[in-house]
PDB file of N, CA and C in Angstrom:
ATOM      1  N   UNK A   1     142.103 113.788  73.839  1.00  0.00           N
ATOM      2  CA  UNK A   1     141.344 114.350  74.931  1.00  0.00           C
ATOM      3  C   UNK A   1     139.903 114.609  74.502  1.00  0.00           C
ATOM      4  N   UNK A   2     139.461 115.282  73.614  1.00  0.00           N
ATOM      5  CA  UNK A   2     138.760 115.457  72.506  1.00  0.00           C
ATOM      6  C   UNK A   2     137.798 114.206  72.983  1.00  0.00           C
ATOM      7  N   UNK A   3     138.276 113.003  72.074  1.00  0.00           N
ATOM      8  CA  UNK A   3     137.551 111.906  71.967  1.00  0.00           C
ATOM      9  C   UNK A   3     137.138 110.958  72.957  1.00  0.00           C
ATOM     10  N   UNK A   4     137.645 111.273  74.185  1.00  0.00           N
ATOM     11  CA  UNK A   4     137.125 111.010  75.691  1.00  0.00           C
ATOM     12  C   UNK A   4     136.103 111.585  75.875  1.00  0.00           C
ATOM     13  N   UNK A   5     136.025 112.584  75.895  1.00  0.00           N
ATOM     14  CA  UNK A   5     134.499 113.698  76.024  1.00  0.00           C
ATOM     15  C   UNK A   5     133.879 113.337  75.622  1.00  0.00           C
ATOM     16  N   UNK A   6     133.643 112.905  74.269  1.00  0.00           N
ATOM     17  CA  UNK A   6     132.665 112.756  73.465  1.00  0.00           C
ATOM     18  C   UNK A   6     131.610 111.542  74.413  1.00  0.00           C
ATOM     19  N   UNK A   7     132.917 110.306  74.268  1.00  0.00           N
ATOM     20  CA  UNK A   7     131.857 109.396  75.091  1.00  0.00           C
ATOM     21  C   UNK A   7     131.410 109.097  76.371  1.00  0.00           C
ATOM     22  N   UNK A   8     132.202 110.251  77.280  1.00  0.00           N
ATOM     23  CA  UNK A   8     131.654 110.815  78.376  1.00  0.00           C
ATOM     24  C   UNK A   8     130.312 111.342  77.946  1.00  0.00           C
ATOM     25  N   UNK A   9     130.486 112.274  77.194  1.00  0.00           N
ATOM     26  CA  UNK A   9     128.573 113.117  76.972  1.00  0.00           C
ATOM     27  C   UNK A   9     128.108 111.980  77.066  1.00  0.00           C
ATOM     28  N   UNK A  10     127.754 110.833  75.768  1.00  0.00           N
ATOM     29  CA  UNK A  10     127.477 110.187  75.347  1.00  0.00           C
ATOM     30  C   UNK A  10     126.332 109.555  76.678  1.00  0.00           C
ATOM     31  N   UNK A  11     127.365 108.686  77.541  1.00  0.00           N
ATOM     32  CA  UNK A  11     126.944 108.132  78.689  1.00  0.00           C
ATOM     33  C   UNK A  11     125.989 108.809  79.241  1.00  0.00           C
ATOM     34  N   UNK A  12     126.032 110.235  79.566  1.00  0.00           N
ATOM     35  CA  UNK A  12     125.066 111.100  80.546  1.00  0.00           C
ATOM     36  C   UNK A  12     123.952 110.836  80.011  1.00  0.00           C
ATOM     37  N   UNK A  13     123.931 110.773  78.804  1.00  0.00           N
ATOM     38  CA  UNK A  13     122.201 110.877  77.494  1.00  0.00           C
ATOM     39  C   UNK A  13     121.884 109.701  78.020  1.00  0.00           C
ATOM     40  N   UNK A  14     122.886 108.505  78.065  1.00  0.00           N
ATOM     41  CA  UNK A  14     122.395 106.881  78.287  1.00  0.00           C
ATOM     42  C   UNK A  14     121.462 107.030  79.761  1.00  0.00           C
ATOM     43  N   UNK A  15     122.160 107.852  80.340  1.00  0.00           N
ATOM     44  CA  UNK A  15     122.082 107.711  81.935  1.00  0.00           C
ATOM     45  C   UNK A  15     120.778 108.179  82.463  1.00  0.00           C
ATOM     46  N   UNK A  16     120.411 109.591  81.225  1.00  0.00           N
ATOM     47  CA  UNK A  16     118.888 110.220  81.500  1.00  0.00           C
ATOM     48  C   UNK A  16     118.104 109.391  80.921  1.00  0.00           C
ATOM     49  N   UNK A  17     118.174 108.659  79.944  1.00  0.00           N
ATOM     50  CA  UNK A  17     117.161 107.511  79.297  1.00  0.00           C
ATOM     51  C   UNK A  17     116.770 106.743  80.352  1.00  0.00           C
ATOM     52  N   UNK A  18     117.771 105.641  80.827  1.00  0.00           N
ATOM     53  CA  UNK A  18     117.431 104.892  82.086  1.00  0.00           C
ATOM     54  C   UNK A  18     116.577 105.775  83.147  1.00  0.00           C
ATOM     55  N   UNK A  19     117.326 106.594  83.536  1.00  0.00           N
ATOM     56  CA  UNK A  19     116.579 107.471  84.597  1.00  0.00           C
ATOM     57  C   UNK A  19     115.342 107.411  84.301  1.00  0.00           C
ATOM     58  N   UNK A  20     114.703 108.154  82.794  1.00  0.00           N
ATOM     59  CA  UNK A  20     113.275 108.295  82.707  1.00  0.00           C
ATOM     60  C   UNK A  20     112.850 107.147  82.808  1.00  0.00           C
ATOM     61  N   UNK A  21     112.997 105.987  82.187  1.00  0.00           N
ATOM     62  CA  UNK A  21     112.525 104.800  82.060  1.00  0.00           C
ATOM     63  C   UNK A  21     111.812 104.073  83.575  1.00  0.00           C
ATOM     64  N   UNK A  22     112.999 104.355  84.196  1.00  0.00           N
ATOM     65  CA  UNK A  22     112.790 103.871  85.926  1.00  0.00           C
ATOM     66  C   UNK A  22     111.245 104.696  86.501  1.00  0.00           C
ATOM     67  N   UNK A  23     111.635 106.097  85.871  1.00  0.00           N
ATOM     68  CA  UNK A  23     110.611 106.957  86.744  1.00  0.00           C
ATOM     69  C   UNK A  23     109.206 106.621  86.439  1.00  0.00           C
ATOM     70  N   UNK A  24     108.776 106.557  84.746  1.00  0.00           N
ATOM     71  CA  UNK A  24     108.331 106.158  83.927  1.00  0.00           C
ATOM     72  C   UNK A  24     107.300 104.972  84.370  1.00  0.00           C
ATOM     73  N   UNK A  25     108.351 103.855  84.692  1.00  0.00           N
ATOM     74  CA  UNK A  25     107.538 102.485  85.494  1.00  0.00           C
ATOM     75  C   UNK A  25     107.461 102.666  87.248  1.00  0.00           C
ATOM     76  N   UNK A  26     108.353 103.197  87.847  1.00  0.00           N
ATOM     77  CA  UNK A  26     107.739 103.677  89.005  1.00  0.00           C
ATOM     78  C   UNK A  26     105.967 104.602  88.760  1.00  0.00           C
ATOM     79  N   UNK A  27     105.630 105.347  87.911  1.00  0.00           N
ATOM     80  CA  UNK A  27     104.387 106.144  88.088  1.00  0.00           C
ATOM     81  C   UNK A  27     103.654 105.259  87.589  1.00  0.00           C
ATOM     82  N   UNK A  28     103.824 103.888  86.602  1.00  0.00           N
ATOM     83  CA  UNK A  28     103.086 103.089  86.412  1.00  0.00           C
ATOM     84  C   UNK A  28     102.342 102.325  87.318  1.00  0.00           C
ATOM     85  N   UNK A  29     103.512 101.972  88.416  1.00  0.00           N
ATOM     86  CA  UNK A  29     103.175 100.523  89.375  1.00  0.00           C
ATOM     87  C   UNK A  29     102.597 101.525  90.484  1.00  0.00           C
ATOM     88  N   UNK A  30     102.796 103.072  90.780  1.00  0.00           N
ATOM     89  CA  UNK A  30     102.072 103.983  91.456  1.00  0.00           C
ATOM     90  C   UNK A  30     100.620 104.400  91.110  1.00  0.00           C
ATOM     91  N   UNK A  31     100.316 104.350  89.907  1.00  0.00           N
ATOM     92  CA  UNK A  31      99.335 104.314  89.431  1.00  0.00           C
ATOM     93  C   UNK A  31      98.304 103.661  89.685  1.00  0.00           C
ATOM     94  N   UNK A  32      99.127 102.442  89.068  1.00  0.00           N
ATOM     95  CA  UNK A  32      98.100 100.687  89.267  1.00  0.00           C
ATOM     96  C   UNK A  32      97.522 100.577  90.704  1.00  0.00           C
ATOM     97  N   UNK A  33      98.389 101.134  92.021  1.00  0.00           N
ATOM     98  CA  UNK A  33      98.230 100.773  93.145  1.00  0.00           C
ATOM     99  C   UNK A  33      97.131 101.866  93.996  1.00  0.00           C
ATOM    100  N   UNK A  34      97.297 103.265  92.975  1.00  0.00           N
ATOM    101  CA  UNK A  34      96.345 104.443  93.949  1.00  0.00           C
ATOM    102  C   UNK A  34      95.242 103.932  93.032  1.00  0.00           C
ATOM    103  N   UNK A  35      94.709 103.463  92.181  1.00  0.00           N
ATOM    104  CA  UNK A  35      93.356 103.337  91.275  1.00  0.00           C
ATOM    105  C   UNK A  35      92.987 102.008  91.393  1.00  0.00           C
ATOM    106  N   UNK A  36      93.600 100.689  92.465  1.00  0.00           N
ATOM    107  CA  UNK A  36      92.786  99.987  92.725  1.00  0.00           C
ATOM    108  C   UNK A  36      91.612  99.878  93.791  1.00  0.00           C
ATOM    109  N   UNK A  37      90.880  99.378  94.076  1.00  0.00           N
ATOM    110  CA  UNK A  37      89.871  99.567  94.752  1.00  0.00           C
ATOM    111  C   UNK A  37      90.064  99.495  95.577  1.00  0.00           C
ATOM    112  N   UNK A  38      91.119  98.528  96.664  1.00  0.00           N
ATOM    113  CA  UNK A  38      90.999  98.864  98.532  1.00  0.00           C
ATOM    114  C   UNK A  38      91.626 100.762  98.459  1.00  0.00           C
ATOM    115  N   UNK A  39      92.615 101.066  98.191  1.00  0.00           N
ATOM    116  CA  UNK A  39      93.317 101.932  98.404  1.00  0.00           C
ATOM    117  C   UNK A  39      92.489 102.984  97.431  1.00  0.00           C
ATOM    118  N   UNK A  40      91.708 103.420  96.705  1.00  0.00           N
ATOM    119  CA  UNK A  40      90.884 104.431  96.327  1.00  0.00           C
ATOM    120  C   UNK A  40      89.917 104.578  97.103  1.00  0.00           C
ATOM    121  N   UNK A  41      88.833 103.283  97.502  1.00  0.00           N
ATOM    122  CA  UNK A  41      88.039 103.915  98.764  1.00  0.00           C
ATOM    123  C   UNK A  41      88.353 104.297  99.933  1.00  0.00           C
ATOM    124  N   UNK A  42      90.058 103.875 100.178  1.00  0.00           N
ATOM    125  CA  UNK A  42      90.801 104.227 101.544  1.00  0.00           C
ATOM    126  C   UNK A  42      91.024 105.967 100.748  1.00  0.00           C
ATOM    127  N   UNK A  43      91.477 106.350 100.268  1.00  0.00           N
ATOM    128  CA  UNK A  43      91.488 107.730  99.790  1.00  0.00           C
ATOM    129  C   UNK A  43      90.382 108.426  99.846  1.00  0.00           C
ATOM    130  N   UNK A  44      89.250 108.221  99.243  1.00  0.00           N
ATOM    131  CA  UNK A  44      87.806 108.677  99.590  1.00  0.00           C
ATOM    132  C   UNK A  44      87.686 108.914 100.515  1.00  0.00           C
ATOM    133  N   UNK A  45      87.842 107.991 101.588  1.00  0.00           N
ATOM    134  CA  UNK A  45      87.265 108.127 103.104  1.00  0.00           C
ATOM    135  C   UNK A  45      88.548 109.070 103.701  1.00  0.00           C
ATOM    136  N   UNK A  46      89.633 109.106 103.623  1.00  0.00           N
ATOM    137  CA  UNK A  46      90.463 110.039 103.835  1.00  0.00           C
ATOM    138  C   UNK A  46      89.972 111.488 103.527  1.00  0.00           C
ATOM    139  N   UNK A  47      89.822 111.677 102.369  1.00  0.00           N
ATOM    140  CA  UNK A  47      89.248 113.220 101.477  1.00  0.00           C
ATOM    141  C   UNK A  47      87.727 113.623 102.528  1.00  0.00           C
ATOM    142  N   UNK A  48      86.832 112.465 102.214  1.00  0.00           N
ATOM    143  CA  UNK A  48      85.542 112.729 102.653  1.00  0.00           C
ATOM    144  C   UNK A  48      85.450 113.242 104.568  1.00  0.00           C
ATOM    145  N   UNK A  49      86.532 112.468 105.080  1.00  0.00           N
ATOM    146  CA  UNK A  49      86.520 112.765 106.523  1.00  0.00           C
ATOM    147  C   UNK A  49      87.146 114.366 106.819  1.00  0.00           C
ATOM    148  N   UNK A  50      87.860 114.777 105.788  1.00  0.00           N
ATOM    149  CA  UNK A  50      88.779 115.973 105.963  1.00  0.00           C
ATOM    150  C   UNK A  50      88.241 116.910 105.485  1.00  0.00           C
ATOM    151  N   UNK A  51      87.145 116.601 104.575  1.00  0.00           N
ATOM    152  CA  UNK A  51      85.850 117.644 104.038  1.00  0.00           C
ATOM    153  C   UNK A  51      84.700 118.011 105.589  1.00  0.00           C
ATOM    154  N   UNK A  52      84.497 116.778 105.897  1.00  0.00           N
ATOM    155  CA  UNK A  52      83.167 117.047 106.605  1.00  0.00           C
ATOM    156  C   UNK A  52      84.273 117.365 108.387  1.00  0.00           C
ATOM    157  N   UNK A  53      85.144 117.960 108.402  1.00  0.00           N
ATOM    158  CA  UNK A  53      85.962 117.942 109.355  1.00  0.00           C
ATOM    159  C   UNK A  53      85.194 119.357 109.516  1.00  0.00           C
ATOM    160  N   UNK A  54      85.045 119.718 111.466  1.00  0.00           N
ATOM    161  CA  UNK A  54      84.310 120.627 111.596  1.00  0.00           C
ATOM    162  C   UNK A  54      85.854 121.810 112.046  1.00  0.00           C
ATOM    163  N   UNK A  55      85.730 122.760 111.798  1.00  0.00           N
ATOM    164  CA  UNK A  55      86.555 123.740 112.462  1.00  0.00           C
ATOM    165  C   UNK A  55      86.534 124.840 113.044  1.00  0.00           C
TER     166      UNK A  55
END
């Protein structure tokens, strides 16, 4: 019984590795995509319109 557990734990550790890994290259390809140039000056003009927004 013992030695079932063990490689039960085992797996969960495997399971958070992958996990990070995924998340890891998800913030990569999120990255790449908010810091290219159509979609950063689309952000600018987003920020800049919501600054000069009168209230």
């Amino acid at each position: 019984m013992a030695l079932g557990a063990r490689r039960d734990a085992g797996m969960v550790t495997s399971e958070y590795a992958v996990g990070i890994i995924a998340a890891v290259a998800f913030a990569a390809v999120l990255y790449k995509v908010v810091t290219s140039g159509q979609v950063s000056s689309e952000l600018q003009a987003i920020v800049k319109k919501a600054l000069d927004a009168k209230m």
